[in-house]
PDB file of N, CA and C in Angstrom:
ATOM      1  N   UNK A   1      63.049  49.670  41.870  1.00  0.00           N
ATOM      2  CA  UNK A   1      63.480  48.578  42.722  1.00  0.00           C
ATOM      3  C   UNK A   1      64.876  48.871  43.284  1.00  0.00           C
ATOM      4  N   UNK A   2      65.953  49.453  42.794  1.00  0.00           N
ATOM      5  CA  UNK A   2      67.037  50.210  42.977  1.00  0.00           C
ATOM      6  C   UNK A   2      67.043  51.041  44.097  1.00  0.00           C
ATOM      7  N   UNK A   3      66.155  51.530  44.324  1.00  0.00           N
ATOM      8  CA  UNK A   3      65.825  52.498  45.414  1.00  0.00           C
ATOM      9  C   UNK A   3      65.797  51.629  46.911  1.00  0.00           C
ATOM     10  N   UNK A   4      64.759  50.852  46.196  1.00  0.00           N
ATOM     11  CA  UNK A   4      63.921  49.933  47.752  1.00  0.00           C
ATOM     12  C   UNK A   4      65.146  49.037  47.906  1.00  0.00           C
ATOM     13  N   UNK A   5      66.233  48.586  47.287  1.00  0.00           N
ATOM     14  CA  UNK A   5      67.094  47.754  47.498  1.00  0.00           C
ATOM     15  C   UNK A   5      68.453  48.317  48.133  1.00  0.00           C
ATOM     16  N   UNK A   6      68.476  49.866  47.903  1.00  0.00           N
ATOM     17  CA  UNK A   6      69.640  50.162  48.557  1.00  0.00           C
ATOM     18  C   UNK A   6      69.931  50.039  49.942  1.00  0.00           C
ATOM     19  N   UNK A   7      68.730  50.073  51.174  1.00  0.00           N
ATOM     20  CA  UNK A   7      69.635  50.039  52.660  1.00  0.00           C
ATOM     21  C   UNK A   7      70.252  48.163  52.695  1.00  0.00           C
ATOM     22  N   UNK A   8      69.230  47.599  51.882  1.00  0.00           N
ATOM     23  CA  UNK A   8      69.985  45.902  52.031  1.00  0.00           C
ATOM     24  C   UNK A   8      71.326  45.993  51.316  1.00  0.00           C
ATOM     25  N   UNK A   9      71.667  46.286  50.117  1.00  0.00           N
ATOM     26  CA  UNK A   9      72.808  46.343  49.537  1.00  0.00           C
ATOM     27  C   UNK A   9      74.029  47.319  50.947  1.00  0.00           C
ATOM     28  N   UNK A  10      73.309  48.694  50.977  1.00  0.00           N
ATOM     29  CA  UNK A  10      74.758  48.933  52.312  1.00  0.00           C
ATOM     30  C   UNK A  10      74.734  48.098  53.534  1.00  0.00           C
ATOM     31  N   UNK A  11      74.069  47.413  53.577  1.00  0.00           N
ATOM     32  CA  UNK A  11      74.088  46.628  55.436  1.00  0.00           C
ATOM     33  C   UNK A  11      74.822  45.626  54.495  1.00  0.00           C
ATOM     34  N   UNK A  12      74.436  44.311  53.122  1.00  0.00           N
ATOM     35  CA  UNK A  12      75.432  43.646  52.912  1.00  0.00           C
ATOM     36  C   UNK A  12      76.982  43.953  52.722  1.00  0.00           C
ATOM     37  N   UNK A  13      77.160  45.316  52.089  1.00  0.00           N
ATOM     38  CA  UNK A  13      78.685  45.929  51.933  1.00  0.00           C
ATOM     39  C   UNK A  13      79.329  46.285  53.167  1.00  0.00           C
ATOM     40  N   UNK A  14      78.536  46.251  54.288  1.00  0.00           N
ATOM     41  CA  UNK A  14      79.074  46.807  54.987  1.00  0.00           C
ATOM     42  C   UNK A  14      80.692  45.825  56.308  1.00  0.00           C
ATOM     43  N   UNK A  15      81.469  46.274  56.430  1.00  0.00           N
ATOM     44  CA  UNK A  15      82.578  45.689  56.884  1.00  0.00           C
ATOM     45  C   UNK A  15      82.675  45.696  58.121  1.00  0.00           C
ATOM     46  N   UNK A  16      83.098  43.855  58.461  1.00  0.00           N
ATOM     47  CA  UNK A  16      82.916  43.147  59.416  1.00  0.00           C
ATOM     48  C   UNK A  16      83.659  43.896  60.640  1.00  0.00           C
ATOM     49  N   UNK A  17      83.644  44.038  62.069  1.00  0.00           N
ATOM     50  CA  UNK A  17      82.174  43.807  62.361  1.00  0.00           C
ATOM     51  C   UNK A  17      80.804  44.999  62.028  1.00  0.00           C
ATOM     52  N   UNK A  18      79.681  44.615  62.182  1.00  0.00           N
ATOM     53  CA  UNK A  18      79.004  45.644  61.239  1.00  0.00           C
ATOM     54  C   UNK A  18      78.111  45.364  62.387  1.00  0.00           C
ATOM     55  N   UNK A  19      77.557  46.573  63.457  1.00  0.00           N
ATOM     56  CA  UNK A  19      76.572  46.635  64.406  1.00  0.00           C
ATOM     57  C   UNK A  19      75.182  46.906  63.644  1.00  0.00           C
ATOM     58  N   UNK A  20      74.483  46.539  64.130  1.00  0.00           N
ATOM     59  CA  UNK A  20      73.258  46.620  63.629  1.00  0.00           C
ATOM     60  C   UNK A  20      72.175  46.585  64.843  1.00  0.00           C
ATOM     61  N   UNK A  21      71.087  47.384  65.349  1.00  0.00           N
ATOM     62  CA  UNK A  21      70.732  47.132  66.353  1.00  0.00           C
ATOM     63  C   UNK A  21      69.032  45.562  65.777  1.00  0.00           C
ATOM     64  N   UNK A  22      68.539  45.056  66.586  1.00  0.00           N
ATOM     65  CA  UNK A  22      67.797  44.430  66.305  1.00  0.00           C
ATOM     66  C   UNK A  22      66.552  44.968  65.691  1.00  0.00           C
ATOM     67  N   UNK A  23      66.159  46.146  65.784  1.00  0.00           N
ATOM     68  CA  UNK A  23      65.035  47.089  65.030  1.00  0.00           C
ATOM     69  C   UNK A  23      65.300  46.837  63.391  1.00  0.00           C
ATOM     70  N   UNK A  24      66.988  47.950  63.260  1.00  0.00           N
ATOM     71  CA  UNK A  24      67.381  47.235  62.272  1.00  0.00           C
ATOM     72  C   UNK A  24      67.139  46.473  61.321  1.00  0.00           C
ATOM     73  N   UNK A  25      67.672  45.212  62.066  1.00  0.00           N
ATOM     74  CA  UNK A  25      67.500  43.390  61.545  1.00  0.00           C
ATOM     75  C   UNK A  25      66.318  43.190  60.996  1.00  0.00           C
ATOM     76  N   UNK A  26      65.445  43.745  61.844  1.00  0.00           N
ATOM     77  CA  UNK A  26      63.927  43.389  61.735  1.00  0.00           C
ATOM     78  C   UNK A  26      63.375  43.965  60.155  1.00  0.00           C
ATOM     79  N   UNK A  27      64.037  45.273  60.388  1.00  0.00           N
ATOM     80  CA  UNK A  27      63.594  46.124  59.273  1.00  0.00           C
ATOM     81  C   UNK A  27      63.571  45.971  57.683  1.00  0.00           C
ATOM     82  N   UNK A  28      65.082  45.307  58.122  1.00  0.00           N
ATOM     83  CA  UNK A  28      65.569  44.969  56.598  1.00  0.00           C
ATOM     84  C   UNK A  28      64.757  43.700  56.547  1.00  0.00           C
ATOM     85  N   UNK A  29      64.846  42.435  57.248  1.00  0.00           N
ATOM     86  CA  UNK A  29      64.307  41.548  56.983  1.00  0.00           C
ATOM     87  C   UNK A  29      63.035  41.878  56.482  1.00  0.00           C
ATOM     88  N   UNK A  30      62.371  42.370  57.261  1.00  0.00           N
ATOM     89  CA  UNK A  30      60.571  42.982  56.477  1.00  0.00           C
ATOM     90  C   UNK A  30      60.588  43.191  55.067  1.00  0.00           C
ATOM     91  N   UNK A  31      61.768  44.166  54.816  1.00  0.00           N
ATOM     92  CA  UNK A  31      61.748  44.818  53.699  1.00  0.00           C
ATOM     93  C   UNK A  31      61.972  43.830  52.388  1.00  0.00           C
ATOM     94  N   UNK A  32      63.032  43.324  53.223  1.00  0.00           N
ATOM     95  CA  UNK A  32      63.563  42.025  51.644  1.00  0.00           C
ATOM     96  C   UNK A  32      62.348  40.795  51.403  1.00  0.00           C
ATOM     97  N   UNK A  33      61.435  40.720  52.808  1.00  0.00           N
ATOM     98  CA  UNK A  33      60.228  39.789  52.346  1.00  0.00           C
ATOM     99  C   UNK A  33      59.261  40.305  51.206  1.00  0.00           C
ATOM    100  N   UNK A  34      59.219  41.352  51.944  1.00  0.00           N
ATOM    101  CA  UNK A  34      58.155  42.287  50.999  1.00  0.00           C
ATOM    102  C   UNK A  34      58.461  42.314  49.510  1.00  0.00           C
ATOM    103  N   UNK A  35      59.690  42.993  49.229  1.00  0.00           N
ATOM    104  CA  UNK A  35      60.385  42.780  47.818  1.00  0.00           C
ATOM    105  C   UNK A  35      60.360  41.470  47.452  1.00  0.00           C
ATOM    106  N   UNK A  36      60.605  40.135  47.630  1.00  0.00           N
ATOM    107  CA  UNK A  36      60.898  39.091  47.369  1.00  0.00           C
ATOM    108  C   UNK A  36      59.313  38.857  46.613  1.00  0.00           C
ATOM    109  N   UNK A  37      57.938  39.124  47.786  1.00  0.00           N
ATOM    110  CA  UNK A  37      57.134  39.304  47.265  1.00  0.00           C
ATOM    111  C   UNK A  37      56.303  40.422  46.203  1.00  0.00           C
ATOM    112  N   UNK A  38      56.881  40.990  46.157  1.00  0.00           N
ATOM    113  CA  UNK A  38      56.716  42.230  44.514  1.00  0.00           C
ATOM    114  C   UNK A  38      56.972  41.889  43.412  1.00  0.00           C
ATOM    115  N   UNK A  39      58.536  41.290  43.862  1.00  0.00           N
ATOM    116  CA  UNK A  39      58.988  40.829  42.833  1.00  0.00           C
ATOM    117  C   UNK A  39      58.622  40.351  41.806  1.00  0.00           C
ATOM    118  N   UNK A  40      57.607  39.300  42.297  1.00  0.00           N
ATOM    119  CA  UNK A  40      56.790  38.447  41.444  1.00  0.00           C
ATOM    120  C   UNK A  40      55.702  38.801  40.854  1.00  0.00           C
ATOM    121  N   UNK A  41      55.302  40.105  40.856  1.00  0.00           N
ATOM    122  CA  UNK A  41      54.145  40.111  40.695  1.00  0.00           C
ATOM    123  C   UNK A  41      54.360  40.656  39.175  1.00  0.00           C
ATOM    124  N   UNK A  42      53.192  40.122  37.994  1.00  0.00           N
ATOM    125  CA  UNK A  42      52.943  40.418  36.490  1.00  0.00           C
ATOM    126  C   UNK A  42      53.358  41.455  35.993  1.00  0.00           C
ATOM    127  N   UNK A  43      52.728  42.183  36.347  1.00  0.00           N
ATOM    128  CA  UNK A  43      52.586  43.854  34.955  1.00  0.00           C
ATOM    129  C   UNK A  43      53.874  44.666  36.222  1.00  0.00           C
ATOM    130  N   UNK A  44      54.267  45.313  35.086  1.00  0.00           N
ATOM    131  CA  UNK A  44      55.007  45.920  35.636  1.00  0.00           C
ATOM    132  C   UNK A  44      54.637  47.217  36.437  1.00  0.00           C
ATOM    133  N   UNK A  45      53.343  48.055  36.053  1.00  0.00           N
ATOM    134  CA  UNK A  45      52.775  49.012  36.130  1.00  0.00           C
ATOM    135  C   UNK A  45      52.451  48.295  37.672  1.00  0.00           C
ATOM    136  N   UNK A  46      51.485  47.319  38.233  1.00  0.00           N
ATOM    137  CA  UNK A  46      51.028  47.080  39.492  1.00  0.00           C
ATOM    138  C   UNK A  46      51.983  46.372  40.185  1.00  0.00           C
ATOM    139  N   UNK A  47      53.207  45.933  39.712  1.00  0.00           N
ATOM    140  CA  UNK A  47      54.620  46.191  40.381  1.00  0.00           C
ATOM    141  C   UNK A  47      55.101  47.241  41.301  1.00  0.00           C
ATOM    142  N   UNK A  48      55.162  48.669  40.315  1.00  0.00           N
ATOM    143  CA  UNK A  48      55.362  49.665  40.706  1.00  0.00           C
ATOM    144  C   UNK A  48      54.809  49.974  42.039  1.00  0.00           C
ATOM    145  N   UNK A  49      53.209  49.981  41.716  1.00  0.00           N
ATOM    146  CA  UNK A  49      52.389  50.460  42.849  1.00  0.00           C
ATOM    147  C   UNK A  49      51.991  49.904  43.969  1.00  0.00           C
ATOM    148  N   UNK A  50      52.718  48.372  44.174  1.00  0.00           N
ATOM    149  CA  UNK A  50      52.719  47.614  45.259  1.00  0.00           C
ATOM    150  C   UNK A  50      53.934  47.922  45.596  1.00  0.00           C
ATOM    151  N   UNK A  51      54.789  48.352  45.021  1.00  0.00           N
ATOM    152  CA  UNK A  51      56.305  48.759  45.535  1.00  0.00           C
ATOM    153  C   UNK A  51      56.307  50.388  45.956  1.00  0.00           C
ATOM    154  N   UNK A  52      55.942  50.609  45.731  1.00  0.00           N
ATOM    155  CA  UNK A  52      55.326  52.267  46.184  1.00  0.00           C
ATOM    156  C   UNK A  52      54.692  52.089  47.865  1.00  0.00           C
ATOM    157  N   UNK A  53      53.696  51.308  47.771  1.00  0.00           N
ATOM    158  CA  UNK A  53      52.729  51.131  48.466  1.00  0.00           C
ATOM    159  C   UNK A  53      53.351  50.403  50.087  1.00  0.00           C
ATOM    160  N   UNK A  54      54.062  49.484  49.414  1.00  0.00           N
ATOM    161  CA  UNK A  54      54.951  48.974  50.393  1.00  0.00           C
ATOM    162  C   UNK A  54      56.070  50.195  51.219  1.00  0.00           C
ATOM    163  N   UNK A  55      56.740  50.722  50.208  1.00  0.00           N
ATOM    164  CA  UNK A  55      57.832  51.260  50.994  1.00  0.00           C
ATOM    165  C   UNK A  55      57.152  52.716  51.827  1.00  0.00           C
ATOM    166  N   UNK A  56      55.903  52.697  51.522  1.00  0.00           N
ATOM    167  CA  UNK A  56      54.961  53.903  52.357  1.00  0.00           C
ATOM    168  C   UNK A  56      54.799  53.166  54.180  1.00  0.00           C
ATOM    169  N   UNK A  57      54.167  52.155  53.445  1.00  0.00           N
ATOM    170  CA  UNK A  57      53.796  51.211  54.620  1.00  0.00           C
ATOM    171  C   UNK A  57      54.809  50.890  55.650  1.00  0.00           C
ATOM    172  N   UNK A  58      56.468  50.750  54.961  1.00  0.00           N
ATOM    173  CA  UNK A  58      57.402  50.685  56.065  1.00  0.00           C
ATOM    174  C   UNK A  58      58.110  51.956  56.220  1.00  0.00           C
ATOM    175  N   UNK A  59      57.250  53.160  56.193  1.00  0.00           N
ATOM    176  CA  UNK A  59      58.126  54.497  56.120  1.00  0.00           C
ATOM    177  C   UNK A  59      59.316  53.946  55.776  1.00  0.00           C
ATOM    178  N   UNK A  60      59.561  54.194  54.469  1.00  0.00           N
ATOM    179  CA  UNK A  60      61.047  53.906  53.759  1.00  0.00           C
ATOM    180  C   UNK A  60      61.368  55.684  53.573  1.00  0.00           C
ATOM    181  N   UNK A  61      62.440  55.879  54.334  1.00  0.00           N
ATOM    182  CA  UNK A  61      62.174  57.629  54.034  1.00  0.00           C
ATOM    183  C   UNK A  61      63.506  57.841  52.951  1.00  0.00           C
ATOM    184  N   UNK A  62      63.473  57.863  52.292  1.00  0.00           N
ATOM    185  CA  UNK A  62      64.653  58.915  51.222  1.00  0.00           C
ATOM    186  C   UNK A  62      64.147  59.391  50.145  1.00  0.00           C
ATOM    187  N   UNK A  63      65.094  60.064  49.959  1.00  0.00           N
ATOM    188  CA  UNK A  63      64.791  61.397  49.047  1.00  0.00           C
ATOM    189  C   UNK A  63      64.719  60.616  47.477  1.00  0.00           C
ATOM    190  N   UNK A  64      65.151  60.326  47.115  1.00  0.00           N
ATOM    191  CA  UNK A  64      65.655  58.939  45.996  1.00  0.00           C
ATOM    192  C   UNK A  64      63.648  58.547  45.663  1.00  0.00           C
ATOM    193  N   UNK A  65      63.118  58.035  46.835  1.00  0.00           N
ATOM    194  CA  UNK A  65      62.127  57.595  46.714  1.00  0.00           C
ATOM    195  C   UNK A  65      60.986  58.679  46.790  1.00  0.00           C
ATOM    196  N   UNK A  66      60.865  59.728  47.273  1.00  0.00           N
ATOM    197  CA  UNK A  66      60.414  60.484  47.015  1.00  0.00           C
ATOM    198  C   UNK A  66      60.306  61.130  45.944  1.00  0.00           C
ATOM    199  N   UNK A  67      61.398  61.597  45.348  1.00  0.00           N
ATOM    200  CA  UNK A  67      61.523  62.155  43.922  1.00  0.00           C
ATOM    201  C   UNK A  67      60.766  60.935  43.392  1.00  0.00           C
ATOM    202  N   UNK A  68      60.698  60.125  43.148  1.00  0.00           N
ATOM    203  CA  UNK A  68      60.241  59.093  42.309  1.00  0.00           C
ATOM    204  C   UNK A  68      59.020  58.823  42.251  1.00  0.00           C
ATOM    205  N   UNK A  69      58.032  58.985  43.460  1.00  0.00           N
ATOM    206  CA  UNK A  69      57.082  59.048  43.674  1.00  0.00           C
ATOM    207  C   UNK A  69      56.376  60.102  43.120  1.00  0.00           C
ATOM    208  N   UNK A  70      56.755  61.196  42.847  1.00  0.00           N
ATOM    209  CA  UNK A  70      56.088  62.583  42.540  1.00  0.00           C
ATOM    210  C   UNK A  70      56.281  62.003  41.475  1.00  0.00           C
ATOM    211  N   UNK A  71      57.668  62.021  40.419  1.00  0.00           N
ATOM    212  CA  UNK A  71      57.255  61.769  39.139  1.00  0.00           C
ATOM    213  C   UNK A  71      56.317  60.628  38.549  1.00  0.00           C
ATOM    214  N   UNK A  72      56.630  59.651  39.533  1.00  0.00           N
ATOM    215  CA  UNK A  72      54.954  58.754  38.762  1.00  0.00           C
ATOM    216  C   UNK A  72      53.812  59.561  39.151  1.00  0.00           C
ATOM    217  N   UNK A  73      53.323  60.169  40.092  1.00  0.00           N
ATOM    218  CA  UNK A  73      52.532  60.765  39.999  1.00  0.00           C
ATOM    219  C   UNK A  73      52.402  62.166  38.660  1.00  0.00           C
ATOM    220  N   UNK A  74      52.980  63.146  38.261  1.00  0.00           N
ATOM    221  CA  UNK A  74      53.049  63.699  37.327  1.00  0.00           C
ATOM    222  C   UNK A  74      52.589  62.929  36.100  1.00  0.00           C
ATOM    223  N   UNK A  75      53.435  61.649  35.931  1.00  0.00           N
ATOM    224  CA  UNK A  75      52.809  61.273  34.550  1.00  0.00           C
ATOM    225  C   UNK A  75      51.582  60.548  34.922  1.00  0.00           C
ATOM    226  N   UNK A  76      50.886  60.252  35.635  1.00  0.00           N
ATOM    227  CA  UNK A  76      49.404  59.895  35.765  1.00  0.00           C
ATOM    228  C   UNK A  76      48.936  61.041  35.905  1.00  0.00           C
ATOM    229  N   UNK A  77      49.179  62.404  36.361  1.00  0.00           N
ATOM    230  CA  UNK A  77      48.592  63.720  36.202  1.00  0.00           C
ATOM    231  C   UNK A  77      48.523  64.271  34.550  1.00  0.00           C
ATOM    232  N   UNK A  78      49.065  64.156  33.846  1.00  0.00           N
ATOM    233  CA  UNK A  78      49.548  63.914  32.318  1.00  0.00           C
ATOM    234  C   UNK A  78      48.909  63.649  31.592  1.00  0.00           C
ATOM    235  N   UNK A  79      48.432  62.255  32.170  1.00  0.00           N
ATOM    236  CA  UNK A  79      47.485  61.856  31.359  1.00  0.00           C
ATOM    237  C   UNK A  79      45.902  62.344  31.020  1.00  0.00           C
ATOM    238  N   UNK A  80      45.922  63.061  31.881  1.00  0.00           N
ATOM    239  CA  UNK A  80      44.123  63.840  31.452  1.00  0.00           C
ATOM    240  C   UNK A  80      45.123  65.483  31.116  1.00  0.00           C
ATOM    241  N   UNK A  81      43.788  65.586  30.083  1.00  0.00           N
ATOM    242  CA  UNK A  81      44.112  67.354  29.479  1.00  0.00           C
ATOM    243  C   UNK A  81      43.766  68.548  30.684  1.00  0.00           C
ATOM    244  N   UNK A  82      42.676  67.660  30.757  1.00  0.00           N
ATOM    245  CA  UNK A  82      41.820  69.150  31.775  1.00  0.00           C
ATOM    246  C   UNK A  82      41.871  69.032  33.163  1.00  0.00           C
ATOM    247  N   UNK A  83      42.257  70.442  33.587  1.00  0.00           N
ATOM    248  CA  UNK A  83      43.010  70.497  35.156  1.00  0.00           C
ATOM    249  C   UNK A  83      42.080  70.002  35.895  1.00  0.00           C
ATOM    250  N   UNK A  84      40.281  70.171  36.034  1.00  0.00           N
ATOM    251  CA  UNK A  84      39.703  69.702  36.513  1.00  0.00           C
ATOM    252  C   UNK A  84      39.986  68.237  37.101  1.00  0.00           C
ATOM    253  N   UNK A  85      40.053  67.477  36.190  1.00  0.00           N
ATOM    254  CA  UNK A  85      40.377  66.251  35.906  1.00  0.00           C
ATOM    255  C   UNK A  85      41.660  66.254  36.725  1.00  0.00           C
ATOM    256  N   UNK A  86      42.394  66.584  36.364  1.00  0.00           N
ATOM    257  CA  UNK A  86      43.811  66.966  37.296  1.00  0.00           C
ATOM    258  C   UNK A  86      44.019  66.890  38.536  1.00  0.00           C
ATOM    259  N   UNK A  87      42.966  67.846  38.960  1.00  0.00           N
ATOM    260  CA  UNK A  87      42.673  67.680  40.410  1.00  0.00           C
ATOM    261  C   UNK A  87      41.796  66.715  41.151  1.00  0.00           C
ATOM    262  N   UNK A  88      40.912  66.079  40.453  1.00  0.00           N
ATOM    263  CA  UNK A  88      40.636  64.808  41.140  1.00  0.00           C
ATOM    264  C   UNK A  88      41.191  63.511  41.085  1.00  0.00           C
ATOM    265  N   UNK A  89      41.647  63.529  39.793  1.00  0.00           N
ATOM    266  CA  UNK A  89      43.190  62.636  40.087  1.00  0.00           C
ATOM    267  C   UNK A  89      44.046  62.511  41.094  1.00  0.00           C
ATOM    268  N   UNK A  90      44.427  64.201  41.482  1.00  0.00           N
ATOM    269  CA  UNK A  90      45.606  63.963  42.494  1.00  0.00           C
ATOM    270  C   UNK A  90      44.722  63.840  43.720  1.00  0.00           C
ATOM    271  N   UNK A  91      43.929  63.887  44.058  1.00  0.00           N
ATOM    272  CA  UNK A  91      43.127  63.837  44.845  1.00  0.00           C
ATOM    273  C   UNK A  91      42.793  62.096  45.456  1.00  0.00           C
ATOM    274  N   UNK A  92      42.571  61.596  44.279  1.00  0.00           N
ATOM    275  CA  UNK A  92      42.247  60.321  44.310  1.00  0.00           C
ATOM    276  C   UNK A  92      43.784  59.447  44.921  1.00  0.00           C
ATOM    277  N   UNK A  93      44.920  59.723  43.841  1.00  0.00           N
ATOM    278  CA  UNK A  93      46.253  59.326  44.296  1.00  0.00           C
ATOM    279  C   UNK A  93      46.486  59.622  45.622  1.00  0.00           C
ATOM    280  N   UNK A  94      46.776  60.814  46.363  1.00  0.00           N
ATOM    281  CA  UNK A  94      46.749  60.817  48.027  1.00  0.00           C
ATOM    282  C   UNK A  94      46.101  60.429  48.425  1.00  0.00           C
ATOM    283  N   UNK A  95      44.809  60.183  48.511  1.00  0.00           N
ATOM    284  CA  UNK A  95      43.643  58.970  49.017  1.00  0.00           C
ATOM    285  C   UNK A  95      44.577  57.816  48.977  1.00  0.00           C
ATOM    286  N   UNK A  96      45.023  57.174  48.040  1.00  0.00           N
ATOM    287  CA  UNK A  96      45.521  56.012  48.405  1.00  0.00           C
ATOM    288  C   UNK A  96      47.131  56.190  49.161  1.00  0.00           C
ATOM    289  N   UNK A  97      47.701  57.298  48.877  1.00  0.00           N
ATOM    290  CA  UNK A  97      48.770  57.083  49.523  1.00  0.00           C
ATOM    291  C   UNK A  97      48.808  56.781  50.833  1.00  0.00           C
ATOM    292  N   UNK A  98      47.808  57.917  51.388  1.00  0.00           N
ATOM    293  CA  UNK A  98      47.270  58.105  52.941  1.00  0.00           C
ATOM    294  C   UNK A  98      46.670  56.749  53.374  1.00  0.00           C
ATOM    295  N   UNK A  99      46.054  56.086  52.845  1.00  0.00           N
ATOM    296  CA  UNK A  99      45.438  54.751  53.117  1.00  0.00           C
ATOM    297  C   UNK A  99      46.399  54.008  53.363  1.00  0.00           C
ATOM    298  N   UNK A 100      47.765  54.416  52.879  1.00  0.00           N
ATOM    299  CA  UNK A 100      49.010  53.105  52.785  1.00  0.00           C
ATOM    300  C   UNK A 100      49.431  53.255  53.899  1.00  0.00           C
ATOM    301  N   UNK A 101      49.482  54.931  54.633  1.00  0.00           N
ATOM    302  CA  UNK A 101      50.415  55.336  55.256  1.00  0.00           C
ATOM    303  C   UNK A 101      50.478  54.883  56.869  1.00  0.00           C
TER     304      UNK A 101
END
């Protein structure tokens, strides 16, 4: 959540006057609805993956979130022994990423 919260945290820090074009505005606003709505949601695990899912959906591009993404993916790769398995896992995971995208 740290991640998805940082461009709102620098646009709030940021010192008056602070241009912003209306794309922008728009952007963040989207973003903080979206979070507002994650927020709430139960398990923490389908937290994650609506927060994943989301910041795909608004091309949220940084590196921060990327790294982060691979490693949840790794430990759901983890979890089966056999590479077979492995590979239709990751298989299955980009299926949904791509669906988000």
């Amino acid at each position: 959540m740290t991640i998805a919260l940082h461009p709102l945290l620098k646009f709030a820090a940021g010192a008056p006057p602070h241009s912003c074009t209306f794309q922008e505005l728009n952007y963040l606003n989207l973003l903080a609805e979206a979070l507002r709505a994650v927020a709430f949601s139960a398990e923490l695990a389908a937290q994650t993956q609506q927060l994943m899912q989301l910041l795909v959906y608004l091309n949220f591009n940084s590196f921060r979130f990327f790294s982060f993404c691979v490693q949840v993916y790794r430990e759901k790769l983890a979890e089966t022994d056999r590479v077979t398995d492995q590979i239709g896992k990751a298989a299955c995971l980009s299926k949904k990423l791509i669906r988000h995208w």
